[in-house]
Protein backbone atom coordinates (compact mmCIF):
# COMPACT_ATOMS: atom_id res chain seq x y z
CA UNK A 1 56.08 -62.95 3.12
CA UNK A 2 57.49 -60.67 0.58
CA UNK A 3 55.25 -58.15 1.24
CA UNK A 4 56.06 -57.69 4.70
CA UNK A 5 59.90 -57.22 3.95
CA UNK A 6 58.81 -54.58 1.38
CA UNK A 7 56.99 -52.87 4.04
CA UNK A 8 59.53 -52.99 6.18
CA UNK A 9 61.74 -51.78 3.84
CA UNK A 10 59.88 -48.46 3.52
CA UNK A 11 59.39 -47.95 7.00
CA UNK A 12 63.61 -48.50 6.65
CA UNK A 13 64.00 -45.66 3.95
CA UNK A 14 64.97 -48.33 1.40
CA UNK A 15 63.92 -49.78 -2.16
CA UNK A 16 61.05 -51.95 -3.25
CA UNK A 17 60.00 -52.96 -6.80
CA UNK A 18 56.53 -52.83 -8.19
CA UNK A 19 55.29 -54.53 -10.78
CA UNK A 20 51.45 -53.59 -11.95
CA UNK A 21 50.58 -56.75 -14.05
CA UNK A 22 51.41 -58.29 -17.65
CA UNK A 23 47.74 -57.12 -19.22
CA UNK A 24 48.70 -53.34 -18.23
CA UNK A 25 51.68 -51.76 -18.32
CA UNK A 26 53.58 -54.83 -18.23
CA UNK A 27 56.80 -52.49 -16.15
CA UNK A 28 58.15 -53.00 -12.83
CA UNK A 29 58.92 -49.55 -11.34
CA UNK A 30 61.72 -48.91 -8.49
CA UNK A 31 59.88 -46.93 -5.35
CA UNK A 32 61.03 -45.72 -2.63
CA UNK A 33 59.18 -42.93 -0.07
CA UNK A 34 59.59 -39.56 -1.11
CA UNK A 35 60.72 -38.22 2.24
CA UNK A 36 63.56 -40.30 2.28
CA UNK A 37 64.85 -39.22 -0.84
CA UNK A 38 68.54 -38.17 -1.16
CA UNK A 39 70.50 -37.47 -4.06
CA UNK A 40 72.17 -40.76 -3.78
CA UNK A 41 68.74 -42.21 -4.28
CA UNK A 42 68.13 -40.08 -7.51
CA UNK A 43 71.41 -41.22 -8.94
CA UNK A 44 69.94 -44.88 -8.32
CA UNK A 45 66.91 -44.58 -10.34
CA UNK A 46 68.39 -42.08 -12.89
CA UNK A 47 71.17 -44.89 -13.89
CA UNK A 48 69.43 -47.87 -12.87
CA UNK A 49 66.09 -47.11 -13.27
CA UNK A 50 66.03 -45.02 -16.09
CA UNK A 51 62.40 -44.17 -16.62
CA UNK A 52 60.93 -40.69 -15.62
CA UNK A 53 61.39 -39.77 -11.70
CA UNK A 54 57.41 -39.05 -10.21
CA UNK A 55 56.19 -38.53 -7.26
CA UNK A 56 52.70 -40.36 -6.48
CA UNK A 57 50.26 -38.13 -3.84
CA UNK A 58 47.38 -39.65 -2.67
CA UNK A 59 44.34 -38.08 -3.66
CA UNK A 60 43.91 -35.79 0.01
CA UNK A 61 47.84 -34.58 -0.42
CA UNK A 62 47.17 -33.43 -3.91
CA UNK A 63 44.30 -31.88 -2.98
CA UNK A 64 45.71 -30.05 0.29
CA UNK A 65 48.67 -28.63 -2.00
CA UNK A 66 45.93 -27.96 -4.91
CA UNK A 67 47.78 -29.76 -7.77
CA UNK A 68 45.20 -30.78 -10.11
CA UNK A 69 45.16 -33.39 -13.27
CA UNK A 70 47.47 -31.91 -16.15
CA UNK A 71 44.15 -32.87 -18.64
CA UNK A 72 42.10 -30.59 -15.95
CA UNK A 73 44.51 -27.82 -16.60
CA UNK A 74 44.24 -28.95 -20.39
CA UNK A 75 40.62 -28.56 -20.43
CA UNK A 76 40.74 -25.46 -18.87
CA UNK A 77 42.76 -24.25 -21.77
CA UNK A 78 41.20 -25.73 -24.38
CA UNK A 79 39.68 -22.76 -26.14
CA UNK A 80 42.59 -21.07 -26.29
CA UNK A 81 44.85 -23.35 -27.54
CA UNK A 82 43.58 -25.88 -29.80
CA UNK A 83 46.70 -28.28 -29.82
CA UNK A 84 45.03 -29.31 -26.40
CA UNK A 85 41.74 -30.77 -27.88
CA UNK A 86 43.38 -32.53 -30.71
CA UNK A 87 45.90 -34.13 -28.85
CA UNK A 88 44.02 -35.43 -26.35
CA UNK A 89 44.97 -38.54 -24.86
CA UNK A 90 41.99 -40.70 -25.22
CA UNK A 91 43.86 -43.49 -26.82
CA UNK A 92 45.65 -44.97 -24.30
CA UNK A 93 46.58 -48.60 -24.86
CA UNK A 94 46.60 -49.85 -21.40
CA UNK A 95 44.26 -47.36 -18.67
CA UNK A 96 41.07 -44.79 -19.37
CA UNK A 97 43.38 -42.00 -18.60
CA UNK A 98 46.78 -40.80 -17.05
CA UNK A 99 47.64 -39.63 -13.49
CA UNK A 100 49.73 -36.93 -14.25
CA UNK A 101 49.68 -33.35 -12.80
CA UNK A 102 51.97 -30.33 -13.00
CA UNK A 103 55.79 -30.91 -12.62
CA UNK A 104 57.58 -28.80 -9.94
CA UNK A 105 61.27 -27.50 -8.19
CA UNK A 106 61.77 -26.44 -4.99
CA UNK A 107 62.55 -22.69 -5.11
CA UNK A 108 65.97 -23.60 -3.60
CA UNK A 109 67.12 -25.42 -6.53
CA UNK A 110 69.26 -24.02 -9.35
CA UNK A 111 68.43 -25.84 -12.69
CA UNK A 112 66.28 -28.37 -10.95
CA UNK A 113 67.60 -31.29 -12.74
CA UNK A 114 70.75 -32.47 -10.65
CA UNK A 115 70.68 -35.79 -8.42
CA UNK A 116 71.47 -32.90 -5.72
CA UNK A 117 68.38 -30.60 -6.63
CA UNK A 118 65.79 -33.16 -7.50
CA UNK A 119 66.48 -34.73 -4.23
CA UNK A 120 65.74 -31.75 -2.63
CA UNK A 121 62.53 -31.25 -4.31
CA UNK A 122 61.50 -34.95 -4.08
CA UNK A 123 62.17 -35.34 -0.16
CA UNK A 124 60.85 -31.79 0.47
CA UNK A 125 56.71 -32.96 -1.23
CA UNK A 126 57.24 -35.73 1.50
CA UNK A 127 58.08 -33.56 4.38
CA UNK A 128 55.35 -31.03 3.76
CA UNK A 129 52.63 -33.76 3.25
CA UNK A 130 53.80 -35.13 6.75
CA UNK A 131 54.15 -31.84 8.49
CA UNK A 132 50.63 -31.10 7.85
CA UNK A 133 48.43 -33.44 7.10
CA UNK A 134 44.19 -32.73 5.99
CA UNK A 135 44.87 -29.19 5.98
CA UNK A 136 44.76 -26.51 3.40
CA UNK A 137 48.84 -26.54 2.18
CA UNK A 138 47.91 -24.06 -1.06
CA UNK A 139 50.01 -20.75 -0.10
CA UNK A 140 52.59 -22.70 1.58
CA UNK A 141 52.96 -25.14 -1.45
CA UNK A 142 53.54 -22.39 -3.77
CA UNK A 143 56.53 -20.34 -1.18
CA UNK A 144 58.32 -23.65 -1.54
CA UNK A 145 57.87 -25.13 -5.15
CA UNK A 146 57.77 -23.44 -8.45
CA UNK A 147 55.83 -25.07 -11.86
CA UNK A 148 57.21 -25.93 -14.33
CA UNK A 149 60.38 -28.10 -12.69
CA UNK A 150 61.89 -31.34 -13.56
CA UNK A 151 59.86 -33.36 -10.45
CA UNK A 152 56.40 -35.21 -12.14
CA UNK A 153 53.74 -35.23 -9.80
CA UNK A 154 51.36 -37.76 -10.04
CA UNK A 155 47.63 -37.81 -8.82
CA UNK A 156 46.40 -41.20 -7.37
CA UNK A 157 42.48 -41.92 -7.81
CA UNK A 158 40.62 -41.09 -5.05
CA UNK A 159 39.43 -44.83 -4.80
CA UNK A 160 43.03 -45.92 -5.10
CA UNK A 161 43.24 -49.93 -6.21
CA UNK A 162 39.09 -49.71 -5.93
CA UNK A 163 39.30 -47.04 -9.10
CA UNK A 164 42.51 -47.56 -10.76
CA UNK A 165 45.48 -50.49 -10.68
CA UNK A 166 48.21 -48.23 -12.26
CA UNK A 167 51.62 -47.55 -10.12
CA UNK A 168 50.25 -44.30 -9.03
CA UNK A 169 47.62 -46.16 -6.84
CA UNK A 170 50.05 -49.67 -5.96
CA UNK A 171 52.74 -47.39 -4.32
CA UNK A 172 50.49 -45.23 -2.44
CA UNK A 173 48.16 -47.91 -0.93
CA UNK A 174 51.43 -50.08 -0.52
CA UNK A 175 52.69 -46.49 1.42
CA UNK A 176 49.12 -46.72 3.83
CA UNK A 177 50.13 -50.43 4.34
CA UNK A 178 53.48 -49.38 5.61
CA UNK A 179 52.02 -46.73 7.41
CA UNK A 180 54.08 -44.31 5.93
CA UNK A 181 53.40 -40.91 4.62
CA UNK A 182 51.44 -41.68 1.02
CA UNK A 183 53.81 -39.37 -1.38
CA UNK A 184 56.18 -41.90 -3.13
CA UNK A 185 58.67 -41.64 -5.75
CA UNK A 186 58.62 -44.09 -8.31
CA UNK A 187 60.81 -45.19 -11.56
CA UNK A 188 60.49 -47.03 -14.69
CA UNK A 189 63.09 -49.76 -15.18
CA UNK A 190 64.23 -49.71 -18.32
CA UNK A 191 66.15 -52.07 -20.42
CA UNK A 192 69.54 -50.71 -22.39
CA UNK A 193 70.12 -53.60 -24.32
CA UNK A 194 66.43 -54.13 -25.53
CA UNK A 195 65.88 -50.39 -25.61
CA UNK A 196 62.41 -51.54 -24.03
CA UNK A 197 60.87 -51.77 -20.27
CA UNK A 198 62.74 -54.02 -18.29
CA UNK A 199 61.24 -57.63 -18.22
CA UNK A 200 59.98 -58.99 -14.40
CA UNK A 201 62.87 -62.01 -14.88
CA UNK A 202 65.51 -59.75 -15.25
CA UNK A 203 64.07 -57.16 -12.53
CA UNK A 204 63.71 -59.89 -9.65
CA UNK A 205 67.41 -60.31 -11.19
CA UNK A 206 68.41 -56.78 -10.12
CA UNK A 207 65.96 -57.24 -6.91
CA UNK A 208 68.36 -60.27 -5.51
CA UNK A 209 71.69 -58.24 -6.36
CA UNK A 210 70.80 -55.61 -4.22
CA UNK A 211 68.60 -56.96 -1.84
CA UNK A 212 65.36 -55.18 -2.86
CA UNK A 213 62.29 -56.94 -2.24
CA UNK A 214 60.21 -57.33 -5.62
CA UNK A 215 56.79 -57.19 -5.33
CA UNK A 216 53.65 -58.37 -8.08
CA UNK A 217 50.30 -55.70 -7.49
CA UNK A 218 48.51 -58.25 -6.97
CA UNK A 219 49.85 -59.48 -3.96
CA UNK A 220 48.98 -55.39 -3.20
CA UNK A 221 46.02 -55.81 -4.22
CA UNK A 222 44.66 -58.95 -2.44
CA UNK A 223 46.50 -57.29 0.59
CA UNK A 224 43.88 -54.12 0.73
CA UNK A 225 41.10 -55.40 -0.60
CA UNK A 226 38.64 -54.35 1.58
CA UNK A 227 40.30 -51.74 3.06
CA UNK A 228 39.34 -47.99 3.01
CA UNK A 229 42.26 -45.63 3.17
């Protein structure tokens, strides 16, 4: 099965694509685990890929380094800044609202936007999430990453595929499948010629020519349903 060579391609430090589904997004991101992450890897998705470079935290990671929603942060703020309320985004075409949270360096980068530094931040999430898992990572999150950086972090539902069905929630459940640790980084594939996403066809295309396994979220779907994470 496809889905057990992506898997196994995870465990191996490797590629897999994701595709969410035609009626949502319709875009087939490259994903790989964050702790494996090297600035060869950034290069990858930066000229391959193309699309911004997130990381995905399960709900309990995000919560043990304290990164909230960005709208959380943006209701906070609200009364102060009124931009906030009236750009709202409560008109998204394809999901009830976005994963996003702050973005972040490590404190050992320079700019933060190099292959060489965004590796560094990337692989680093993964590591700490590992090191210590269900445990209070607050203080030790902020000694080693500063906000704002050039790294997106992204906030799966707490539910995961039960809640949501957007790439956040594929990659991580497809990371507690693997048996991995759930912080993955993901990219959009984007298409240069049709200055649009990248269509399935032409990313199981890209999938053979490199020998990345290309996987639908439904097959991620059917695979955990059921199954409490």
């Amino acid at each position: 099965m496809s889905i057990e060579r992506a898997l196994d391609s995870l465990r191996a430090k490797k590629f897999v694509l994701v595709h969410d589904a035609k009626g949502r997004e319709n875009e087939v991101d490259l994903v790989i685990s964050a702790a494996a992450v090297r600035p060869e890897h950034v290069t990858t998705m930066r000229r391959d890929a193309g699309g911004l470079i997130c990381v995905a935290l399960k709900s309990e990671v995000a919560d043990n380094f304290g990164v909230p929603y960005l709208t959380d942060i943006y209701r906070t703020a609200m009364p102060k800044f009124k931009v906030l309320k009236t750009a709202w985004p409560d008109d998204i075409p394809y999901d009830e609202r976005s994963a996003f949270s702050i973005t972040v360096n490590h404190r050992k980068t320079f700019t933060g936007v190099t292959d060489v530094d965004r590796a560094l931040t990337i692989s680093e999430l993964g590591k700490l999430a590992a090191e210590k898992k269900n445990s209070d990572l607050i203080e030790e999150f902020g000694r080693e990453f500063r906000t704002p950086g050039h790294v997106y972090l992204l906030r799966a539902a707490k539910g995961l595929l039960a809640e949501r069905r957007g790439h956040t929630e594929l990659v991580v459940a497809l990371a507690e499948l693997a048996g991995i640790t759930p912080v993955m980084c993901i990219s959009e594939m984007m298409d240069a010629r049709t200055k649009r996403a990248l269509s399935g066809e032409k990313a199981k295309a890209y999938g053979k020519k490199h020998g990345i396994e290309f996987l639908e979220g439904s097959e991620i779907a059917k695979l955990t349903e059921g199954l409490r994470f």
